[in-house]
Protein backbone atom coordinates (compact mmCIF):
# COMPACT_ATOMS: atom_id res chain seq x y z
CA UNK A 1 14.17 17.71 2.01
CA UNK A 2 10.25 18.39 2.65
CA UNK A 3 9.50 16.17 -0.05
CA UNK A 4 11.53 13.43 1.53
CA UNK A 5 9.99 13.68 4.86
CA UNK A 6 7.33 13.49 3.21
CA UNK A 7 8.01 9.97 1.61
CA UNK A 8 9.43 8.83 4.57
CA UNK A 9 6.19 8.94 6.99
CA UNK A 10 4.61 7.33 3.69
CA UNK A 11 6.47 4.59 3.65
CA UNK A 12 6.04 4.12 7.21
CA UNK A 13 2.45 4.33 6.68
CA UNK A 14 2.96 1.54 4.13
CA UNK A 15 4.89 -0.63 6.66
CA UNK A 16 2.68 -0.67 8.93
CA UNK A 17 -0.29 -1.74 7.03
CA UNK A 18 1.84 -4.81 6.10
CA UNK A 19 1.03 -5.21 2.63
CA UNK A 20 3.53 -4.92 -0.54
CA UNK A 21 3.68 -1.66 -2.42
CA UNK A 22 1.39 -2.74 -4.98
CA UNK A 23 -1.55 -4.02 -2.89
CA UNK A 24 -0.76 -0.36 -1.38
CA UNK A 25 -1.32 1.15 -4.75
CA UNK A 26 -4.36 -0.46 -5.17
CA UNK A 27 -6.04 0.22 -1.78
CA UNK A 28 -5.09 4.07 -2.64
CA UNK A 29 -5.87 3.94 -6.40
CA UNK A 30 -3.13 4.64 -8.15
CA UNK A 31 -0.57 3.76 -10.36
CA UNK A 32 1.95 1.53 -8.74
CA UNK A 33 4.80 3.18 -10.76
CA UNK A 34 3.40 6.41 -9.68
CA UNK A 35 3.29 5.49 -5.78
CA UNK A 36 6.97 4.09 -6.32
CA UNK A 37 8.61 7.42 -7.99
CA UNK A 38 6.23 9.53 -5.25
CA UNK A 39 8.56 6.72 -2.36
CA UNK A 40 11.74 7.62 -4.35
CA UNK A 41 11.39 11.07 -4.26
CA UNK A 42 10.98 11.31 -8.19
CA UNK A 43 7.70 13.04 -8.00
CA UNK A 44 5.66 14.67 -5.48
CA UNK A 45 2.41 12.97 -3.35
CA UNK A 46 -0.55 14.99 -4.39
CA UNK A 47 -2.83 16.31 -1.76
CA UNK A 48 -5.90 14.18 -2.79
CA UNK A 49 -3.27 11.03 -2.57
CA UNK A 50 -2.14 11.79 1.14
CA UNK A 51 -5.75 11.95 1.73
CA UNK A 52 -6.35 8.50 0.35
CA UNK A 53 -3.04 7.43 2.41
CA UNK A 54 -3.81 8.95 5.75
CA UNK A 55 -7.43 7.35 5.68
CA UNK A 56 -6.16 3.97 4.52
CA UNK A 57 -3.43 3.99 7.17
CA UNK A 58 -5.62 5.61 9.98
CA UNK A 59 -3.50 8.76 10.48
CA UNK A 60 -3.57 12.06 10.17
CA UNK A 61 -2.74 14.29 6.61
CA UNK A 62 -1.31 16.81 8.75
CA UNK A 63 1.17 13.51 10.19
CA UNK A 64 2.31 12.86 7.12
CA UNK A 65 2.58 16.52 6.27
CA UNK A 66 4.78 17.64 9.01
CA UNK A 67 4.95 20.98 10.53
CA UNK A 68 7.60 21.88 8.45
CA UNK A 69 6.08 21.33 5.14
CA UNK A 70 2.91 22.62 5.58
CA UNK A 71 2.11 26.33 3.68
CA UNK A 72 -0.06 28.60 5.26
CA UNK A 73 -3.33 27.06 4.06
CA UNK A 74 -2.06 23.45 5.65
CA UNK A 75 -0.92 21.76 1.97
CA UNK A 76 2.19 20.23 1.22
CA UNK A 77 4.74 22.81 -0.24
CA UNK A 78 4.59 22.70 -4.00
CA UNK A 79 1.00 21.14 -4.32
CA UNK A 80 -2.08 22.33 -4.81
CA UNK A 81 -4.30 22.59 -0.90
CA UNK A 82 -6.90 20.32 -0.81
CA UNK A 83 -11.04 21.60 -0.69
CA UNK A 84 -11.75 23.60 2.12
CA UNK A 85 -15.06 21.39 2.79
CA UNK A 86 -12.96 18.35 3.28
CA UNK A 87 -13.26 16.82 6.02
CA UNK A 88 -10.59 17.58 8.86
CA UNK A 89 -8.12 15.31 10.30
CA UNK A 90 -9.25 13.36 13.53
CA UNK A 91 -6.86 14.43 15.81
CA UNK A 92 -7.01 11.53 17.80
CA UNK A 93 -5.39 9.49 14.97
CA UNK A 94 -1.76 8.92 15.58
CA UNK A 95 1.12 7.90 12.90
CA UNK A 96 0.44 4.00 13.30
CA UNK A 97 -3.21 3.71 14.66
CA UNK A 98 -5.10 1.26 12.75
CA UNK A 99 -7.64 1.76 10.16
CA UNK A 100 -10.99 2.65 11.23
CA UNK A 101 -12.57 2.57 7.57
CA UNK A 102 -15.24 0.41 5.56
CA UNK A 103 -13.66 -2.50 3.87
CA UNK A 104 -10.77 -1.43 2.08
CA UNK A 105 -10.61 1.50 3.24
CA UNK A 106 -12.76 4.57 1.82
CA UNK A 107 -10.93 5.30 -1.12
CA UNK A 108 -11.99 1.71 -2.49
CA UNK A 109 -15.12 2.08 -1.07
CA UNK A 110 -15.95 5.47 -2.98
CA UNK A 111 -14.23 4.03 -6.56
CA UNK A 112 -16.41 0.48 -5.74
CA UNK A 113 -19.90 2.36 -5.45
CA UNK A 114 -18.96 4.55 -8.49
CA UNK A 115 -18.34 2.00 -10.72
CA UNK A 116 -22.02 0.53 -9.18
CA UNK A 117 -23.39 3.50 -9.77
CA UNK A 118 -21.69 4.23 -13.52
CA UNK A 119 -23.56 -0.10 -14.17
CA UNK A 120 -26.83 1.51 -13.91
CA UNK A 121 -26.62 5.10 -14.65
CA UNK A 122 -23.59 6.05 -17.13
CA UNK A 123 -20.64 7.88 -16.05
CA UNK A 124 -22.44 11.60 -17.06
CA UNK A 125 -25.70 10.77 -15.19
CA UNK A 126 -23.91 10.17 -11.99
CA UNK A 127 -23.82 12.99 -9.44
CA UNK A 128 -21.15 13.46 -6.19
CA UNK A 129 -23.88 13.55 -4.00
CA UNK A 130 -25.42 10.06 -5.62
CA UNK A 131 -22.14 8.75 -4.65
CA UNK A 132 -21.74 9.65 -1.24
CA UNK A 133 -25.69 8.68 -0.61
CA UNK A 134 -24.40 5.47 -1.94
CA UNK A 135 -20.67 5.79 0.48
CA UNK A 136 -23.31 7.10 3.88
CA UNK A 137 -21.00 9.92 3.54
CA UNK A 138 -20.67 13.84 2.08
CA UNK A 139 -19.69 15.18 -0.78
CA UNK A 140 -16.96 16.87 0.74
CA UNK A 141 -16.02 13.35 2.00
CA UNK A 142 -15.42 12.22 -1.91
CA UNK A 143 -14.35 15.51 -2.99
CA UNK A 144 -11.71 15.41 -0.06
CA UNK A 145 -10.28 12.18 -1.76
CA UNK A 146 -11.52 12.47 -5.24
CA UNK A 147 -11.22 16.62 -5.92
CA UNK A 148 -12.37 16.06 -9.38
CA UNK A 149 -14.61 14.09 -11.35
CA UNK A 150 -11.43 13.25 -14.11
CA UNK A 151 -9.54 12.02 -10.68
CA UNK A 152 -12.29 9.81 -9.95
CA UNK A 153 -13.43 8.31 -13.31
CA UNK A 154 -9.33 7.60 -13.19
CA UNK A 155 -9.54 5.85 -9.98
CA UNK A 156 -12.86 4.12 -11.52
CA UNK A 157 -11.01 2.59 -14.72
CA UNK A 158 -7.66 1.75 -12.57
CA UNK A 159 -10.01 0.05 -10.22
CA UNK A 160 -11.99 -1.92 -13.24
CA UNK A 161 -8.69 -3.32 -14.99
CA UNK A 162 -7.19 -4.54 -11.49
CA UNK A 163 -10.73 -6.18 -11.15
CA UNK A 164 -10.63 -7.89 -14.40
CA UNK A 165 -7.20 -8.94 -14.47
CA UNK A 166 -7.79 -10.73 -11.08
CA UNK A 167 -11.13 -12.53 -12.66
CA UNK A 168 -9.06 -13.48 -15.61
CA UNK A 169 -6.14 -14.74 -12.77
CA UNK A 170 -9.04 -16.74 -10.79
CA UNK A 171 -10.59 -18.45 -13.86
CA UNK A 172 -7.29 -19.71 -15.35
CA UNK A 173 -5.74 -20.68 -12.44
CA UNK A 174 -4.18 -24.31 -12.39
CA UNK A 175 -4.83 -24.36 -16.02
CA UNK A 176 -2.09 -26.20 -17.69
CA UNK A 177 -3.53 -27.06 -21.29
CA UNK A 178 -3.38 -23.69 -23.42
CA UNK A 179 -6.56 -24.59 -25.48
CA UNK A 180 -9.05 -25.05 -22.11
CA UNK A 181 -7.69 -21.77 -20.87
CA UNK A 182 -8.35 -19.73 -24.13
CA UNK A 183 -11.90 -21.36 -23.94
CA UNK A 184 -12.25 -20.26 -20.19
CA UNK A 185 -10.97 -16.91 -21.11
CA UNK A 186 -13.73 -16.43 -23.69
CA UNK A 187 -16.23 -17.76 -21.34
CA UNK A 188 -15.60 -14.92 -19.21
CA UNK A 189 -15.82 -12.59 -21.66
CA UNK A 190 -19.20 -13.61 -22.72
CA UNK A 191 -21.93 -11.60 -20.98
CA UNK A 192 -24.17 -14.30 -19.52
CA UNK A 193 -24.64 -13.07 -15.90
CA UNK A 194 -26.10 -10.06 -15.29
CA UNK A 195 -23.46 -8.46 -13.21
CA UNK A 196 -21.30 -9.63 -16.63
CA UNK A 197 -23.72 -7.47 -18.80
CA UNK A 198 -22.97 -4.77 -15.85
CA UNK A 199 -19.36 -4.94 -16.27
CA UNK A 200 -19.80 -5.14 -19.68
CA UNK A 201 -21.59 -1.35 -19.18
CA UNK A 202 -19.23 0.04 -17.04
CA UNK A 203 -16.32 -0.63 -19.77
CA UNK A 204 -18.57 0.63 -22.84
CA UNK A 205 -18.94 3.66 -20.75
CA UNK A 206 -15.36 3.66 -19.65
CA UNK A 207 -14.29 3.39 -23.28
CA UNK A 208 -16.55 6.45 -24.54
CA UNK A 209 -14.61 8.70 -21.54
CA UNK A 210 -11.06 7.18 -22.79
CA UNK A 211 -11.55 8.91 -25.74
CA UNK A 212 -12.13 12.68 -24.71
CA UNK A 213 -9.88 12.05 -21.58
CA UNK A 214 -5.91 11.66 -22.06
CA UNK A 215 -4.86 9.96 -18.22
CA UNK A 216 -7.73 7.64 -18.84
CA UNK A 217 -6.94 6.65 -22.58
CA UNK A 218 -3.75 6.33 -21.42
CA UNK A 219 -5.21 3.70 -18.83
CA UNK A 220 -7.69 1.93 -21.72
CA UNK A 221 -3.87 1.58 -24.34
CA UNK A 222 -2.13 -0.09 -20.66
CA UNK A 223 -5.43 -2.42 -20.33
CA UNK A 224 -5.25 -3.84 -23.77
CA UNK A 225 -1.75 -3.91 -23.82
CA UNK A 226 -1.83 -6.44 -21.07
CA UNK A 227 -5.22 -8.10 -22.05
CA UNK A 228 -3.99 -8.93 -25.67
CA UNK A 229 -0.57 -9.97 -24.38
CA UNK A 230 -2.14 -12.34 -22.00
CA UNK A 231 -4.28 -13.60 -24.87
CA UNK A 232 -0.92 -13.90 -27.20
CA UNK A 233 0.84 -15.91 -24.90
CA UNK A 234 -1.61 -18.58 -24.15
CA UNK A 235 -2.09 -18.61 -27.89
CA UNK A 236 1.84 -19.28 -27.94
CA UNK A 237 2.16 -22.07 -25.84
CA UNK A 238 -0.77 -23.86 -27.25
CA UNK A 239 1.41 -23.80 -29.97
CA UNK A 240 4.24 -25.09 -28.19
CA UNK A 241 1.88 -27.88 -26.78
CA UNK A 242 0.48 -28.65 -30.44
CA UNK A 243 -3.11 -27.31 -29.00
CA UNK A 244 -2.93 -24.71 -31.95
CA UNK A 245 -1.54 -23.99 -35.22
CA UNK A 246 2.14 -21.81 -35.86
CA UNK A 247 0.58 -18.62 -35.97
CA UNK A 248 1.45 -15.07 -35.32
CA UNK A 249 0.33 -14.50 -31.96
CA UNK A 250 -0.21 -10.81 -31.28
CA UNK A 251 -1.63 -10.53 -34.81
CA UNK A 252 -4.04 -13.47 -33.27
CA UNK A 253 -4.65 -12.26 -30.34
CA UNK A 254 -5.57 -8.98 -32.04
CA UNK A 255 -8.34 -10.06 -33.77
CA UNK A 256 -9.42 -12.51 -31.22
CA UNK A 257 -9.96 -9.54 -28.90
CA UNK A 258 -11.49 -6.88 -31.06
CA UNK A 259 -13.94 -9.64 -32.09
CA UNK A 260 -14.68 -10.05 -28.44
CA UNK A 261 -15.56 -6.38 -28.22
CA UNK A 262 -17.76 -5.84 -30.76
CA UNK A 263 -20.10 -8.92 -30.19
CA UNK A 264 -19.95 -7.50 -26.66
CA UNK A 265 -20.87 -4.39 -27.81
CA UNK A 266 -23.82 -6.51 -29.88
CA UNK A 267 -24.88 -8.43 -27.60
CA UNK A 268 -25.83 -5.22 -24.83
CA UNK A 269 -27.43 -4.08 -27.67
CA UNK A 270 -30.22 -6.68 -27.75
CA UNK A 271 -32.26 -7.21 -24.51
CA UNK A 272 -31.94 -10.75 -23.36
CA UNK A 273 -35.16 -12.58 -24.74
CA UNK A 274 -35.40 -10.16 -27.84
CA UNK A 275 -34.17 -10.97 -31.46
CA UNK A 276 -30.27 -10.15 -32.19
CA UNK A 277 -26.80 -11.38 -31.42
CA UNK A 278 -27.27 -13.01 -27.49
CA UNK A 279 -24.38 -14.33 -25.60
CA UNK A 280 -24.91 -17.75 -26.95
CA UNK A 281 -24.31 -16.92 -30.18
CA UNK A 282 -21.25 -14.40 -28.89
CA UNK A 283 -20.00 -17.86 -27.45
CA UNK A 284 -20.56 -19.60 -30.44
CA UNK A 285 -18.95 -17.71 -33.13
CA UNK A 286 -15.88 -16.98 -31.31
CA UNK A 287 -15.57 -20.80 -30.38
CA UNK A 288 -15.79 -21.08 -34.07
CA UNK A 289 -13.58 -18.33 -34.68
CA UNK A 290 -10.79 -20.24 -32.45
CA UNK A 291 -11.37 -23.76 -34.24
CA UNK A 292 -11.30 -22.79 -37.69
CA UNK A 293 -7.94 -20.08 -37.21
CA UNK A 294 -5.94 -21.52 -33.86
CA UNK A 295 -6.87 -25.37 -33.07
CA UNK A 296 -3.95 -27.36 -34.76
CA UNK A 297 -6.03 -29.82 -36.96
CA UNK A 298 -6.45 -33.48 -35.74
CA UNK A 299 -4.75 -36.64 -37.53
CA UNK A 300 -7.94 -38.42 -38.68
């Protein structure tokens, strides 16, 4: 029953914001699937997530707590209490006061100036505190909604593949002919820009973490599961529009991604100016790559 109250003043929360469940997800950093089953009663809020709620809703924890499910050391029954140095609940907030956070709320804010922050540094040389410096905050502030650093390099690659999939949304949009699009989606692969090059380094980083971390390889598999799908099924309706050749489109859109990655990975490598692969040539060869295996030839 606690856990249901629990979801209830939640979803209120969530009402009151007026946004959809998966714009909620994504101001609080999680896993839309995760948020619904947590709404359905499937699986319990943790206390770092009705930390991430209350602030993003402009309540209190203790609100969406409830008297009745609160232990003796103020957490939700059945979870584990949140850091004693986090910062108490205003208790001026009520249930359906409005936000009174930086843009997005502070969640975002904290998972934005990480991923900054992981651009310049790397993931290892980045400290709590250079994070809050970067937030005008405390540590207890991001350890309140981020307990540990595995929650927050999480919330860090969640926040990078919502990022890119809305870039890759933006640049295609109104695009009707497949071939264009496949062109504009390898033009925004191609690290030109420097904040490109800086994505670029966040995701390198990203990648080494995926592979000593199990909820964040589980993350990088759900990325290219969608990336290469959306390659594979602009591939497919070129097809269907004659744009390119019959071919097996997840086995092309395979290689047409992991040939993205590694002239990426190249092209970081050399300093812009300096001898090596540059993202001219990254352009280059995989326009190449796409005319001599996918564009359907031309009756001459």
């Amino acid at each position: 029953m606690q856990q249901n109250e629990v979801a209830a003043r939640v979803r209120q929360v969530i009402d009151a914001t007026g946004v959809s469940d998966r714009e909620f997800a994504r101001r609080i950093v999680i896993d839309p699937s995760k948020l619904s089953r947590s709404l359905n009663g499937a699986r319990r809020f943790t206390v770092a997530e009705l930390a991430r709620i209350a602030d993003i809703g402009g309540v209190d924890v203790g609100g969406l707590i409830g008297p009745a499910a609160e232990s003796t050391n103020g957490a939700p029954a059945g979870t584990t209490s949140a850091p004693a140095s986090g910062p108490p609940p205003s208790p001026s907030r009520s249930p359906l006061s409005a936000p009174a956070a930086p843009e997005g709320g502070r969640p975002l804010q904290i998972v934005r100036e990480t991923v900054r922050l992981i651009a310049e540094r790397g993931f290892h040389a980045v400290r709590v505190a250079d994070i809050a410096a970067a937030c005008h905050t405390s540590t207890a502030t991001i350890h309140y909604h981020f307990p540990g650093r595995d929650e927050l390099l999480e919330a860090a690659v969640r926040w990078c593949m919502d990022e890119d999939t809305r870039r890759r949304a933006d640049a295609t949009a109104g695009s009707r002919h497949a071939g264009d699009e496949l062109r504009r989606l390898i033009e925004l692969q191609t690290p030109r820009t420097e904040q490109q090059r800086r994505q670029w380094c966040v995701w390198l980083d990203l990648w080494a973490q995926a592979a000593r971390s199990t909820a964040v390889g589980r993350l990088h598999v759900e990325y290219y599961r969608q990336w290469r799908g959306t390659v594979a099924d602009v591939i497919r309706r070129g097809a269907e529009q004659g744009a390119f050749r019959a071919v097996d489109a997840d086995a092309a859109a395979l290689a047409l991604t992991a040939l993205i990655d590694g002239l990426a990975t190249q092209v970081l490598a050399t300093e812009p100016g300096r001898p090596g692969t540059d993202a001219r040539a990254m352009h280059d060869t995989l326009t190449a790559h796409v005319d001599a295996c996918l564009t359907a030839p031309t009756d001459s």
